[in-house]
PDB file of N, CA and C in Angstrom:
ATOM      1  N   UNK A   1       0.842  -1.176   0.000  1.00  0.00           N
ATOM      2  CA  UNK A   1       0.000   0.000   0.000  1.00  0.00           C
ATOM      3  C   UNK A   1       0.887   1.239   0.000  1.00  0.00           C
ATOM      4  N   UNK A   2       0.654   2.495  -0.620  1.00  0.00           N
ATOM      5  CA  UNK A   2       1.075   3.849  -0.973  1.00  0.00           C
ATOM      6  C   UNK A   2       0.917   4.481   0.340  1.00  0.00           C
ATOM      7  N   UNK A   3       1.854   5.378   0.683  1.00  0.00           N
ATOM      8  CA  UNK A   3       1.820   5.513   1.499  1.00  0.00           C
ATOM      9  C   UNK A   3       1.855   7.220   1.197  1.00  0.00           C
ATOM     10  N   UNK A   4       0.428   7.979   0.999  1.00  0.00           N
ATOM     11  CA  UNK A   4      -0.171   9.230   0.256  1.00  0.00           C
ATOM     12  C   UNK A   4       0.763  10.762   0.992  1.00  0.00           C
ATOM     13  N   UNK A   5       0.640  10.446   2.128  1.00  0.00           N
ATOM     14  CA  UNK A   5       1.201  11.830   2.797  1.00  0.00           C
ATOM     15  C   UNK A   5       3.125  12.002   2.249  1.00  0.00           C
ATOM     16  N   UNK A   6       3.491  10.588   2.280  1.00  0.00           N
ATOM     17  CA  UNK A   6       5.191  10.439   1.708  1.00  0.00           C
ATOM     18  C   UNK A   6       5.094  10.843   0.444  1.00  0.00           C
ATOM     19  N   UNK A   7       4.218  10.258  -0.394  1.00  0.00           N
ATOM     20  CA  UNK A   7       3.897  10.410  -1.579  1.00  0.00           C
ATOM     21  C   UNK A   7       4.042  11.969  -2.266  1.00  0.00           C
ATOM     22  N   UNK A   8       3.067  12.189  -1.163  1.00  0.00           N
ATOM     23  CA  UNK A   8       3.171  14.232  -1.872  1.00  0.00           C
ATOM     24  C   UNK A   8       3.774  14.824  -1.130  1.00  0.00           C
ATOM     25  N   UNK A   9       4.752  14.278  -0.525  1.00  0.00           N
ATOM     26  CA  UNK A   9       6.093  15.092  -0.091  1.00  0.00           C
ATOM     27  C   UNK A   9       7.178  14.781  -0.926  1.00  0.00           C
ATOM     28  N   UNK A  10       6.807  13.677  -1.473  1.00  0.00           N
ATOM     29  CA  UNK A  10       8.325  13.461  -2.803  1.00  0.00           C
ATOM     30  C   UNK A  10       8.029  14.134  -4.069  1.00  0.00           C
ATOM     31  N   UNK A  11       6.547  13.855  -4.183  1.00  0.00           N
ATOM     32  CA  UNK A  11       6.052  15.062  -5.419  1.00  0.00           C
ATOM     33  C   UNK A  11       6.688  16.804  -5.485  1.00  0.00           C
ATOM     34  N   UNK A  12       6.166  17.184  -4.231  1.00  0.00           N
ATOM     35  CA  UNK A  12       6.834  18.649  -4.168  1.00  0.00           C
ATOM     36  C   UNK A  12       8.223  18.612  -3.956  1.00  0.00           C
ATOM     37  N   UNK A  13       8.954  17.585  -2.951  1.00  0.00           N
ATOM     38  CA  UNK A  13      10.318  17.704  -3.467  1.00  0.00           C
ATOM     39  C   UNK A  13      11.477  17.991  -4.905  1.00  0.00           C
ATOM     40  N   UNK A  14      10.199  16.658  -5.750  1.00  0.00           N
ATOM     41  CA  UNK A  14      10.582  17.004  -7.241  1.00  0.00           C
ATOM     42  C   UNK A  14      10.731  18.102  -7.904  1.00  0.00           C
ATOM     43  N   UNK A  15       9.266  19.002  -7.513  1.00  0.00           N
ATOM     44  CA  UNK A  15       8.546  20.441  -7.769  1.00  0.00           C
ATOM     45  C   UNK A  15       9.750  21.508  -8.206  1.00  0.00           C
ATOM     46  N   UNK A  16      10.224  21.275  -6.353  1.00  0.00           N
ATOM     47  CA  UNK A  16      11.599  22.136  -5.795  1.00  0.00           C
ATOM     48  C   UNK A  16      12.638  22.182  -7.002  1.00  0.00           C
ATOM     49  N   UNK A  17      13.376  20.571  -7.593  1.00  0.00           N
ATOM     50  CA  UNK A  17      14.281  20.384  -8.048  1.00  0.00           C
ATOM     51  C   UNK A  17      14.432  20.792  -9.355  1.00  0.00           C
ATOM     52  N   UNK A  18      13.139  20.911 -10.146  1.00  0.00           N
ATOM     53  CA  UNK A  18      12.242  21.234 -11.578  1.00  0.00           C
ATOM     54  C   UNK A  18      12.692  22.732 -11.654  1.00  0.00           C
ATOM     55  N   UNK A  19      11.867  23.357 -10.153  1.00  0.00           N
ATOM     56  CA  UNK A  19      12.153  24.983 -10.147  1.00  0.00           C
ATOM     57  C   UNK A  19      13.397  25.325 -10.227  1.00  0.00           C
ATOM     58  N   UNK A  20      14.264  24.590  -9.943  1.00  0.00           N
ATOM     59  CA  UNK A  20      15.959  25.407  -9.564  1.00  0.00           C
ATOM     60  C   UNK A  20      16.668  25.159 -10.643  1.00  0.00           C
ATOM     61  N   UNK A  21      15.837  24.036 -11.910  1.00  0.00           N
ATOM     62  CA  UNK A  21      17.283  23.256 -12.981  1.00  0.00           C
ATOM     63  C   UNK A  21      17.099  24.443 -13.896  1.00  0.00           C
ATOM     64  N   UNK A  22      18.150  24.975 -14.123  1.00  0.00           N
ATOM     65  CA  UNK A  22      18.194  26.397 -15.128  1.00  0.00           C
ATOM     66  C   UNK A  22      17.722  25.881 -16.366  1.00  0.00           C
ATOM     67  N   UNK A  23      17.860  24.360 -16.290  1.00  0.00           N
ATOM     68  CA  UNK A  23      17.715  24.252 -18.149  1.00  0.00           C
ATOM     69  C   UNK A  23      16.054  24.661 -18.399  1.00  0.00           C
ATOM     70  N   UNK A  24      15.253  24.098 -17.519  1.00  0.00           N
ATOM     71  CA  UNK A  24      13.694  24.070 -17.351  1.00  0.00           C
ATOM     72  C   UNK A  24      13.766  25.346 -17.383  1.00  0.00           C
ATOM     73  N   UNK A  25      12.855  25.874 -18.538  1.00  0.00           N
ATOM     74  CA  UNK A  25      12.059  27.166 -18.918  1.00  0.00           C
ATOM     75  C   UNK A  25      10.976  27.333 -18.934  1.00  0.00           C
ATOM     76  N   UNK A  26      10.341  26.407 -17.738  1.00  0.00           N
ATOM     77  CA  UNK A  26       9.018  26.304 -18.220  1.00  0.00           C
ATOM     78  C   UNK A  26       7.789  27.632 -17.720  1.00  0.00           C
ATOM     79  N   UNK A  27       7.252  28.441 -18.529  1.00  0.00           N
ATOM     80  CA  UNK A  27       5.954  29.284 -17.743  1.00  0.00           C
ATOM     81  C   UNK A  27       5.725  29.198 -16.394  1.00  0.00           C
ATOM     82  N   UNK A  28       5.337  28.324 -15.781  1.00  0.00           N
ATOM     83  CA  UNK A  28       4.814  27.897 -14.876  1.00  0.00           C
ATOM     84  C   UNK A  28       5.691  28.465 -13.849  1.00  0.00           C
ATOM     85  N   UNK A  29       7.475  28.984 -13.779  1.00  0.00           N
ATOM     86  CA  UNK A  29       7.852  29.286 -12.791  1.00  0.00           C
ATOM     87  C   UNK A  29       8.189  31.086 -12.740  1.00  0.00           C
ATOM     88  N   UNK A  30       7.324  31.579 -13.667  1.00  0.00           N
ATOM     89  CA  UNK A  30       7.290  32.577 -13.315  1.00  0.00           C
ATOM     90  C   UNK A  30       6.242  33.428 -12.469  1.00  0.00           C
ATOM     91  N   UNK A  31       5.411  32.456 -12.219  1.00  0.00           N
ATOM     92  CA  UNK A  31       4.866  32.766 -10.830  1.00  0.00           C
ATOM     93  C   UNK A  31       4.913  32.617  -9.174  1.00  0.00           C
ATOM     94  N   UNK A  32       6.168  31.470  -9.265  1.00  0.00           N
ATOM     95  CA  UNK A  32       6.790  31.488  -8.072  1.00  0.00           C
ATOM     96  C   UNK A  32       8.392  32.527  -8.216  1.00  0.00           C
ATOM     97  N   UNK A  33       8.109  32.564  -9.299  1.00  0.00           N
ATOM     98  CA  UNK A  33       9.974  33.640  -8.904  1.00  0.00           C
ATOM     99  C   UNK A  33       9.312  35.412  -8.245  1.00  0.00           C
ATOM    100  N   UNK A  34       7.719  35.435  -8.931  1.00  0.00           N
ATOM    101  CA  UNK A  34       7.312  36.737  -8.326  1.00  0.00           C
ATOM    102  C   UNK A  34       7.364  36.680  -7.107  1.00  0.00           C
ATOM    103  N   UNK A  35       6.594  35.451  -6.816  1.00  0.00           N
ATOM    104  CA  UNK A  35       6.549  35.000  -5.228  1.00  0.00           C
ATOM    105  C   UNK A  35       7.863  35.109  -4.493  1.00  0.00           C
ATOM    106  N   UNK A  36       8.652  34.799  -4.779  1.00  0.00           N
ATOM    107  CA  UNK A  36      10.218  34.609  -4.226  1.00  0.00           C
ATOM    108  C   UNK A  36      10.947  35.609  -4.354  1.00  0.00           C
ATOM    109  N   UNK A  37      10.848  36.184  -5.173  1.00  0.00           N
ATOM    110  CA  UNK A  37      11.871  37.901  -5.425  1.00  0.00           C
ATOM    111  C   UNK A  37      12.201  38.630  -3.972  1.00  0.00           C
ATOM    112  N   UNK A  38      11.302  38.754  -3.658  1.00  0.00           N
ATOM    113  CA  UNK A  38      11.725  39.868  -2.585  1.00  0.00           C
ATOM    114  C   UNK A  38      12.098  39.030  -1.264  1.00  0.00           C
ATOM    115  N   UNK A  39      12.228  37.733  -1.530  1.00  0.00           N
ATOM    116  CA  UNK A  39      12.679  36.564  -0.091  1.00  0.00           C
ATOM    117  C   UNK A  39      14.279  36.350  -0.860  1.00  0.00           C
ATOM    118  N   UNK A  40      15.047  36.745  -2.080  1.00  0.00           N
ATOM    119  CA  UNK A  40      15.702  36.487  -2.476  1.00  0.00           C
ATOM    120  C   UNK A  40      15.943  35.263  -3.475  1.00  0.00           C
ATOM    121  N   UNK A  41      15.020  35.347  -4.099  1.00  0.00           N
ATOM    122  CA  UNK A  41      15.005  34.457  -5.374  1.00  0.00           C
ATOM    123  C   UNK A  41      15.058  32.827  -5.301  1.00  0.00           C
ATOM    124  N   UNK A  42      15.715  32.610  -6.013  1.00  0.00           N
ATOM    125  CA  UNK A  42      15.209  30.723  -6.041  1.00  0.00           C
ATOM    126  C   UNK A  42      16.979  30.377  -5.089  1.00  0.00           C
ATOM    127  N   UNK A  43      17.482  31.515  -4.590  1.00  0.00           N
ATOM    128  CA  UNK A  43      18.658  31.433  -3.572  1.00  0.00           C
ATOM    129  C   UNK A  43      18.274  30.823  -2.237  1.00  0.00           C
ATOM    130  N   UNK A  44      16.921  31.810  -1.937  1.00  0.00           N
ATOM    131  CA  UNK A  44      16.068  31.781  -0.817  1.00  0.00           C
ATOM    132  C   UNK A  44      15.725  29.440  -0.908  1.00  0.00           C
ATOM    133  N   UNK A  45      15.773  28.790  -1.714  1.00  0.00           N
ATOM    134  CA  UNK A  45      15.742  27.616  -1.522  1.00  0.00           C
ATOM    135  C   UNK A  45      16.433  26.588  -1.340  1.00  0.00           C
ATOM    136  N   UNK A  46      17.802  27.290  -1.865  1.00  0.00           N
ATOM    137  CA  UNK A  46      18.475  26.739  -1.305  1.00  0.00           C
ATOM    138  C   UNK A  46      19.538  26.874  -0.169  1.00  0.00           C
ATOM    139  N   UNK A  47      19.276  27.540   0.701  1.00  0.00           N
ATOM    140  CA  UNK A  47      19.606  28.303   1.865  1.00  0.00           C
ATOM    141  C   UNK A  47      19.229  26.428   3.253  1.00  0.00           C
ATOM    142  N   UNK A  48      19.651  26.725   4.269  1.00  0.00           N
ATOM    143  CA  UNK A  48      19.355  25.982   5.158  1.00  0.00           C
ATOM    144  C   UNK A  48      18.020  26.686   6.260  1.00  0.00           C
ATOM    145  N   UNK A  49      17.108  26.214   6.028  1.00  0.00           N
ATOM    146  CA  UNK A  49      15.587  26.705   6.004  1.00  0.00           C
ATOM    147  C   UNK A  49      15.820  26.228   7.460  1.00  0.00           C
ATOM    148  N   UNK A  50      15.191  27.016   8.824  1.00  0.00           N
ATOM    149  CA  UNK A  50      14.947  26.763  10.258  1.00  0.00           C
ATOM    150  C   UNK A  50      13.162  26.899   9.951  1.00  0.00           C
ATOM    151  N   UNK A  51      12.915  25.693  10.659  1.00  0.00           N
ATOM    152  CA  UNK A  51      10.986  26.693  10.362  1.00  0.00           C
ATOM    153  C   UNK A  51      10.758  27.178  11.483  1.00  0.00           C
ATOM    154  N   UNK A  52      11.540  27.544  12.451  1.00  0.00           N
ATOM    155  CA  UNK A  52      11.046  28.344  13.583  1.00  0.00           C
ATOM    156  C   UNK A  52      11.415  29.522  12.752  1.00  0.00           C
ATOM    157  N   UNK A  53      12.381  30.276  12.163  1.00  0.00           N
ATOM    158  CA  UNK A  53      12.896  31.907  11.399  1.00  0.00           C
ATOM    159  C   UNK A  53      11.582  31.699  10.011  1.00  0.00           C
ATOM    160  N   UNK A  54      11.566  30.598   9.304  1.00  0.00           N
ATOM    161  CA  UNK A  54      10.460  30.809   8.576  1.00  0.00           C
ATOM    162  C   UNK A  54       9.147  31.477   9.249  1.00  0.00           C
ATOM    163  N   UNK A  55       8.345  30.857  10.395  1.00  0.00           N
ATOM    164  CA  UNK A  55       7.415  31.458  10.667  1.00  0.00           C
ATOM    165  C   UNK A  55       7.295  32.421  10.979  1.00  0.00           C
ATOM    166  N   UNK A  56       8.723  32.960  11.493  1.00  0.00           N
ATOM    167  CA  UNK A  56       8.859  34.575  12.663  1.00  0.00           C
ATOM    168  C   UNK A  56       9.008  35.725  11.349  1.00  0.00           C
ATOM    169  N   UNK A  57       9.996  34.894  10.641  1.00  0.00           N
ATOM    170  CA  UNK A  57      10.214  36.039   9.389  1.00  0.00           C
ATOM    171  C   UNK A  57       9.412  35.993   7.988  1.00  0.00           C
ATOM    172  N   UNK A  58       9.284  35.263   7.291  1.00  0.00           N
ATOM    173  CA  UNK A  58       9.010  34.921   5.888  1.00  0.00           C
ATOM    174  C   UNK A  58       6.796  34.458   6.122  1.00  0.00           C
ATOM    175  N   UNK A  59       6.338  35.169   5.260  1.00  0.00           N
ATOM    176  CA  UNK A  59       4.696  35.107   5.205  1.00  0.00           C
ATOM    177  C   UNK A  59       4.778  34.982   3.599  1.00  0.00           C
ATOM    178  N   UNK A  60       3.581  34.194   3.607  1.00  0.00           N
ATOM    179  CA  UNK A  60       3.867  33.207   2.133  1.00  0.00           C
ATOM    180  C   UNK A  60       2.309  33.316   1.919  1.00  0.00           C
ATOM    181  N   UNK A  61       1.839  34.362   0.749  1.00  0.00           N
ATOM    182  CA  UNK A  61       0.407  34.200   0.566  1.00  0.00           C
ATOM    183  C   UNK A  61      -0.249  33.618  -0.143  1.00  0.00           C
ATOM    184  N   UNK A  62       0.913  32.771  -1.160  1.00  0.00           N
ATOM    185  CA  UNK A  62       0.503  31.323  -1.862  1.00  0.00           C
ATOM    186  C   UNK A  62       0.500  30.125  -0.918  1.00  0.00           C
ATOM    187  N   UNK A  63      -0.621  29.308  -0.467  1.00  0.00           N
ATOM    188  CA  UNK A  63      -0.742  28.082  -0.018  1.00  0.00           C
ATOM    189  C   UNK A  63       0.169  26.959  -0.471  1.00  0.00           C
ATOM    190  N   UNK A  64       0.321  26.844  -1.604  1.00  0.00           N
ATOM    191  CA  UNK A  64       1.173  25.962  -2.465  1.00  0.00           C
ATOM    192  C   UNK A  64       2.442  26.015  -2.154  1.00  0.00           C
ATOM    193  N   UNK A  65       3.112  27.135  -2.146  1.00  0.00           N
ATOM    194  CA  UNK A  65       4.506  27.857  -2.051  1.00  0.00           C
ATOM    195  C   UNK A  65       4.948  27.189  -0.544  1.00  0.00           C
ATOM    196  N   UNK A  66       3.643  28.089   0.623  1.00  0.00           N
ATOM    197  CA  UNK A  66       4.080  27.962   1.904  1.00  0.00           C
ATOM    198  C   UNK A  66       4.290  26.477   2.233  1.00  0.00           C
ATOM    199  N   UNK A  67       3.378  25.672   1.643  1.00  0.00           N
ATOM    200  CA  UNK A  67       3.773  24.034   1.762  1.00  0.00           C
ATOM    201  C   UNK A  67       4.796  23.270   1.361  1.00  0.00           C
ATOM    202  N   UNK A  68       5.459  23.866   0.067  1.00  0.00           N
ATOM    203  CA  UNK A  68       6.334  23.622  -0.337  1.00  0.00           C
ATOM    204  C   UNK A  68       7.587  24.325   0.635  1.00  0.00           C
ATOM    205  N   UNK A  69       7.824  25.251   0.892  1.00  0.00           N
ATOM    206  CA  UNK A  69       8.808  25.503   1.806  1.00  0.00           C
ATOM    207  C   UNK A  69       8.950  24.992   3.237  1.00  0.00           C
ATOM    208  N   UNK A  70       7.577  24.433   3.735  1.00  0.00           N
ATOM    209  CA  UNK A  70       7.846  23.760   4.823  1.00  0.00           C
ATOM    210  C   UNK A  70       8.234  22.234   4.747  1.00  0.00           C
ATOM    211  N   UNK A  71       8.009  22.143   3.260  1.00  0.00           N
ATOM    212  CA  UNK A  71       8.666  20.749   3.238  1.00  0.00           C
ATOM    213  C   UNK A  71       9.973  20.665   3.260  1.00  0.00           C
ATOM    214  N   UNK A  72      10.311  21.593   2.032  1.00  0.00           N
ATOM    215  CA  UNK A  72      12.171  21.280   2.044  1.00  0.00           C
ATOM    216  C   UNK A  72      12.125  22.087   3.188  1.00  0.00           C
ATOM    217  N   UNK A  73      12.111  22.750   4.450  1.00  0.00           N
ATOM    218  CA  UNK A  73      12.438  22.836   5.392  1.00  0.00           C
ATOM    219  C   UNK A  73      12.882  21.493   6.596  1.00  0.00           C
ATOM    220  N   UNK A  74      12.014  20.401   6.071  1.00  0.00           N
ATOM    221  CA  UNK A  74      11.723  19.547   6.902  1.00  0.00           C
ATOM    222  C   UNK A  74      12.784  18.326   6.713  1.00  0.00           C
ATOM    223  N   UNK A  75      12.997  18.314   4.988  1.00  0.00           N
ATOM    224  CA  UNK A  75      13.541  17.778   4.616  1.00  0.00           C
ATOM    225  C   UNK A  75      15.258  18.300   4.854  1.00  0.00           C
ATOM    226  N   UNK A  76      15.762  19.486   4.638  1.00  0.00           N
ATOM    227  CA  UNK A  76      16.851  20.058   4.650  1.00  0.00           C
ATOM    228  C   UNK A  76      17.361  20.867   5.727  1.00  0.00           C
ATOM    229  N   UNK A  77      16.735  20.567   6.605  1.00  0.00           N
ATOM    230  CA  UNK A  77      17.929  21.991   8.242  1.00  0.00           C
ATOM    231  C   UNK A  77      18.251  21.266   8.871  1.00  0.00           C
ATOM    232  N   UNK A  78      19.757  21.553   8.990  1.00  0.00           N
ATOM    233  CA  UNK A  78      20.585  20.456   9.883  1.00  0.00           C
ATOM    234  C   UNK A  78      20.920  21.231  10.959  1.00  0.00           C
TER     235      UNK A  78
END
């Protein structure tokens, strides 16, 4: 059996990896780079994410976005 919640955490992981490969030109990420500009660009992802400074500092008014950053947060702060 699938195990759904792992599932769409490896999905958006992918998401992440799609957004950052320079070769990918695809439309679709020029609505998260608006989103991201002023957090410092697609830099801001790969940074070592605390989600305690995420919540205090960074407000995310895309749902999608904010989920996605709490994942690779979850996935990536050492």
């Amino acid at each position: 059996m699938l195990d759904i919640a792992s599932f769409n955490t490896a999905l958006k992981i992918v998401w992440i990896k799609k957004y950052l490969d320079k070769e990918n030109h695809s439309k679709w990420k020029i609505f998260f780079k608006l989103e991201l500009q002023h957090k410092g660009g697609a830099t801001f992802l790969t940074g070592n994410l605390n989600k305690t400074d995420l919540k205090k500092f960074y407000v995310f008014n895309n749902p999608f976005l904010k989920e996605i950053i709490k994942i690779l947060s979850d996935a990536n702060y050492e």
